[in-house]
Protein backbone atom coordinates (compact mmCIF):
# COMPACT_ATOMS: atom_id res chain seq x y z
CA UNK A 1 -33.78 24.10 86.93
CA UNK A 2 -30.61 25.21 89.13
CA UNK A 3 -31.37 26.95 92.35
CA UNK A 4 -28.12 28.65 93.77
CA UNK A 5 -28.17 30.01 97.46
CA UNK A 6 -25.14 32.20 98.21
CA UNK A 7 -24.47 32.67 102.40
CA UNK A 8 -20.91 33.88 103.55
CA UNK A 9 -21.45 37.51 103.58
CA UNK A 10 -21.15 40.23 106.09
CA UNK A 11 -19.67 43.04 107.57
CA UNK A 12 -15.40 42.78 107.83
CA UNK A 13 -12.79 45.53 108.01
CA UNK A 14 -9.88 46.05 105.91
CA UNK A 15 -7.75 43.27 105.73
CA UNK A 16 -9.99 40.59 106.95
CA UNK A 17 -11.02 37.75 105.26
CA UNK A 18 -14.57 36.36 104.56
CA UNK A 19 -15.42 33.05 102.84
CA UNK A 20 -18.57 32.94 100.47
CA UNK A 21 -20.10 29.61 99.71
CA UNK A 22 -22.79 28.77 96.64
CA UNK A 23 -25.10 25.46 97.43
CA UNK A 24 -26.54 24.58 94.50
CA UNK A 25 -29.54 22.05 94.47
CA UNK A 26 -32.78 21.63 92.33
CA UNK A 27 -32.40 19.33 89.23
CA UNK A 28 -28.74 19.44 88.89
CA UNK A 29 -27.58 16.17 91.21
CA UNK A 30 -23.79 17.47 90.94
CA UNK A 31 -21.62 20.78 90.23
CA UNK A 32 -19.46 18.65 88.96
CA UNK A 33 -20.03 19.62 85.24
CA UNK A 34 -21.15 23.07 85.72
CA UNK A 35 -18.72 25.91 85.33
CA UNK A 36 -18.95 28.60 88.16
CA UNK A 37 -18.85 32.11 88.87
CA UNK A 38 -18.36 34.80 91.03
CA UNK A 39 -19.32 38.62 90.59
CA UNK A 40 -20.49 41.31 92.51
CA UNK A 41 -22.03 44.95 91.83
CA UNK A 42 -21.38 47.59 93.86
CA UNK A 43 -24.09 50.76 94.78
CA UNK A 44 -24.51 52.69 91.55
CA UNK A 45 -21.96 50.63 89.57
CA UNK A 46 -22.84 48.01 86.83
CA UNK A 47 -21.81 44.15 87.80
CA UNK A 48 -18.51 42.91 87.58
CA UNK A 49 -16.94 39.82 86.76
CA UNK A 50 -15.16 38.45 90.00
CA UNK A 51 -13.95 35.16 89.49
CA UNK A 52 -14.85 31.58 87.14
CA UNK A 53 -14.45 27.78 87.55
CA UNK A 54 -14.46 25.15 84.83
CA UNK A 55 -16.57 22.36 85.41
CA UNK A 56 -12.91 20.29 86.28
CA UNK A 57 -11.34 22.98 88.52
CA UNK A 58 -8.76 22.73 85.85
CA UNK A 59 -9.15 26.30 84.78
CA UNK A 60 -9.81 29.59 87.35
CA UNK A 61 -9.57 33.07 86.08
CA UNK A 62 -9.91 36.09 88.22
CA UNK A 63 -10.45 39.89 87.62
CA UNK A 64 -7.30 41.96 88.10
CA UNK A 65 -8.53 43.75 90.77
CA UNK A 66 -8.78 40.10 93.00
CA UNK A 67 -5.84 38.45 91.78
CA UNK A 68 -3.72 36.80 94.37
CA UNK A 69 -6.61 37.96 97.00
CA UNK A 70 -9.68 35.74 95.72
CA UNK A 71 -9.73 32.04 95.33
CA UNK A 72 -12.27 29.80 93.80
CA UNK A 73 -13.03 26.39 94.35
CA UNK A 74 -15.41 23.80 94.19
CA UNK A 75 -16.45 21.00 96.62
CA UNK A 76 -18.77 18.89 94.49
CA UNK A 77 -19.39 16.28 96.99
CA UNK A 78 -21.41 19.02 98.88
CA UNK A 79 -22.38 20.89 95.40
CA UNK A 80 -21.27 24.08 96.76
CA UNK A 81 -18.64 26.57 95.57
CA UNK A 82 -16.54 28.75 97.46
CA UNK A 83 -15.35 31.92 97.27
CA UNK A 84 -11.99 32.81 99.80
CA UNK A 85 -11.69 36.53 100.16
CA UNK A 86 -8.26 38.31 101.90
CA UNK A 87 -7.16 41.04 102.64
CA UNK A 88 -10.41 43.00 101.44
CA UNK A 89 -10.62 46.17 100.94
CA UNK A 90 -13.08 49.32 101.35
CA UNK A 91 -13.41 49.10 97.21
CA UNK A 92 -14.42 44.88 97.50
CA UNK A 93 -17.85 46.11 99.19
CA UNK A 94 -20.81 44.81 96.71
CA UNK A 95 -23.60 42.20 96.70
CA UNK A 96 -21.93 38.97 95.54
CA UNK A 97 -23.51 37.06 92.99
CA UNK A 98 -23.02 33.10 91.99
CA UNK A 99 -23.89 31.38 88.94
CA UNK A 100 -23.95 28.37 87.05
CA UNK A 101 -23.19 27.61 83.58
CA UNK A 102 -24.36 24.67 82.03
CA UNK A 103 -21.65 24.26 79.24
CA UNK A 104 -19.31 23.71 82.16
CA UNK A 105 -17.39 26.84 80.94
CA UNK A 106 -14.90 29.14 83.13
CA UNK A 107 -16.34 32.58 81.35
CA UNK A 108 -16.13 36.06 82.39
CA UNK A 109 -19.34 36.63 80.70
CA UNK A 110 -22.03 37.04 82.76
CA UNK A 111 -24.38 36.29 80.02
CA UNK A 112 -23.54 32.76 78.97
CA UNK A 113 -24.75 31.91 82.81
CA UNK A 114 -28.03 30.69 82.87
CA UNK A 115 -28.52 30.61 86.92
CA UNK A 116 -28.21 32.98 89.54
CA UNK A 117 -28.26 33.63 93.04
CA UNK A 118 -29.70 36.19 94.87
CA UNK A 119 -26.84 37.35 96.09
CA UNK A 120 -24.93 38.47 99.89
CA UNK A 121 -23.95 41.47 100.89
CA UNK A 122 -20.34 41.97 102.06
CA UNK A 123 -19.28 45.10 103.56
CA UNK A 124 -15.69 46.45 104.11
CA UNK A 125 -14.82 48.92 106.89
CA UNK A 126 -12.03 51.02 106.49
């Protein structure tokens, strides 16, 4: 069993930047072959692919809506991954989600994840 703990979030106003991490601990002793991702759901809206990881770091995708804003990493000496959000906007507000994928897979598809966080809450001011 994977338990993922997301921290990072708050309350930021347009423009600013925030920085989400994911620790990940429980049976896994390294992130280092899990692919990663990010997503987020918004009040009343259905979640949303954000951003994904191999297990390498050799392949990162991003939704369009992030691109060139959002960057995802991983640190696997400290088992955590990162999420680096600029220039937010109003429309970025959402609880953001992490979670693992055992096949080590960069995937947009929230259902071939197999562990989840329980989310943070970010918040954009306008």
């Amino acid at each position: 069993q994977v338990q993922l703990v997301e921290s990072g979030g708050g309350l930021v106003q347009a423009g600013g930047s925030l920085r989400l991490a994911c620790a990940a601990s429980g049976r896994v002793l390294t992130i280092s072959s899990l692919g990663m991702g990010w997503f987020r759901q918004a009040p009343g809206k259905e979640r949303e692919f954000v951003a994904a990881s191999s297990w390498s770091g050799g392949s990162t995708y991003y939704a369009d809506s992030v691109k060139a804003r959002f960057t995802i990493s991983k640190d696997n000496a400290k088992n955590t991954v990162y999420l680096q959000m600029n220039s937010l906007k109003p429309e970025d507000t959402a609880v953001y989600y992490c979670a693992a994928d055992s096949q080590g897979r960069a995937t947009r598809v929230g259902s071939l994840y197999e562990y989840w966080g329980q989310g943070t809450q970010v918040t954009v001011s306008s």
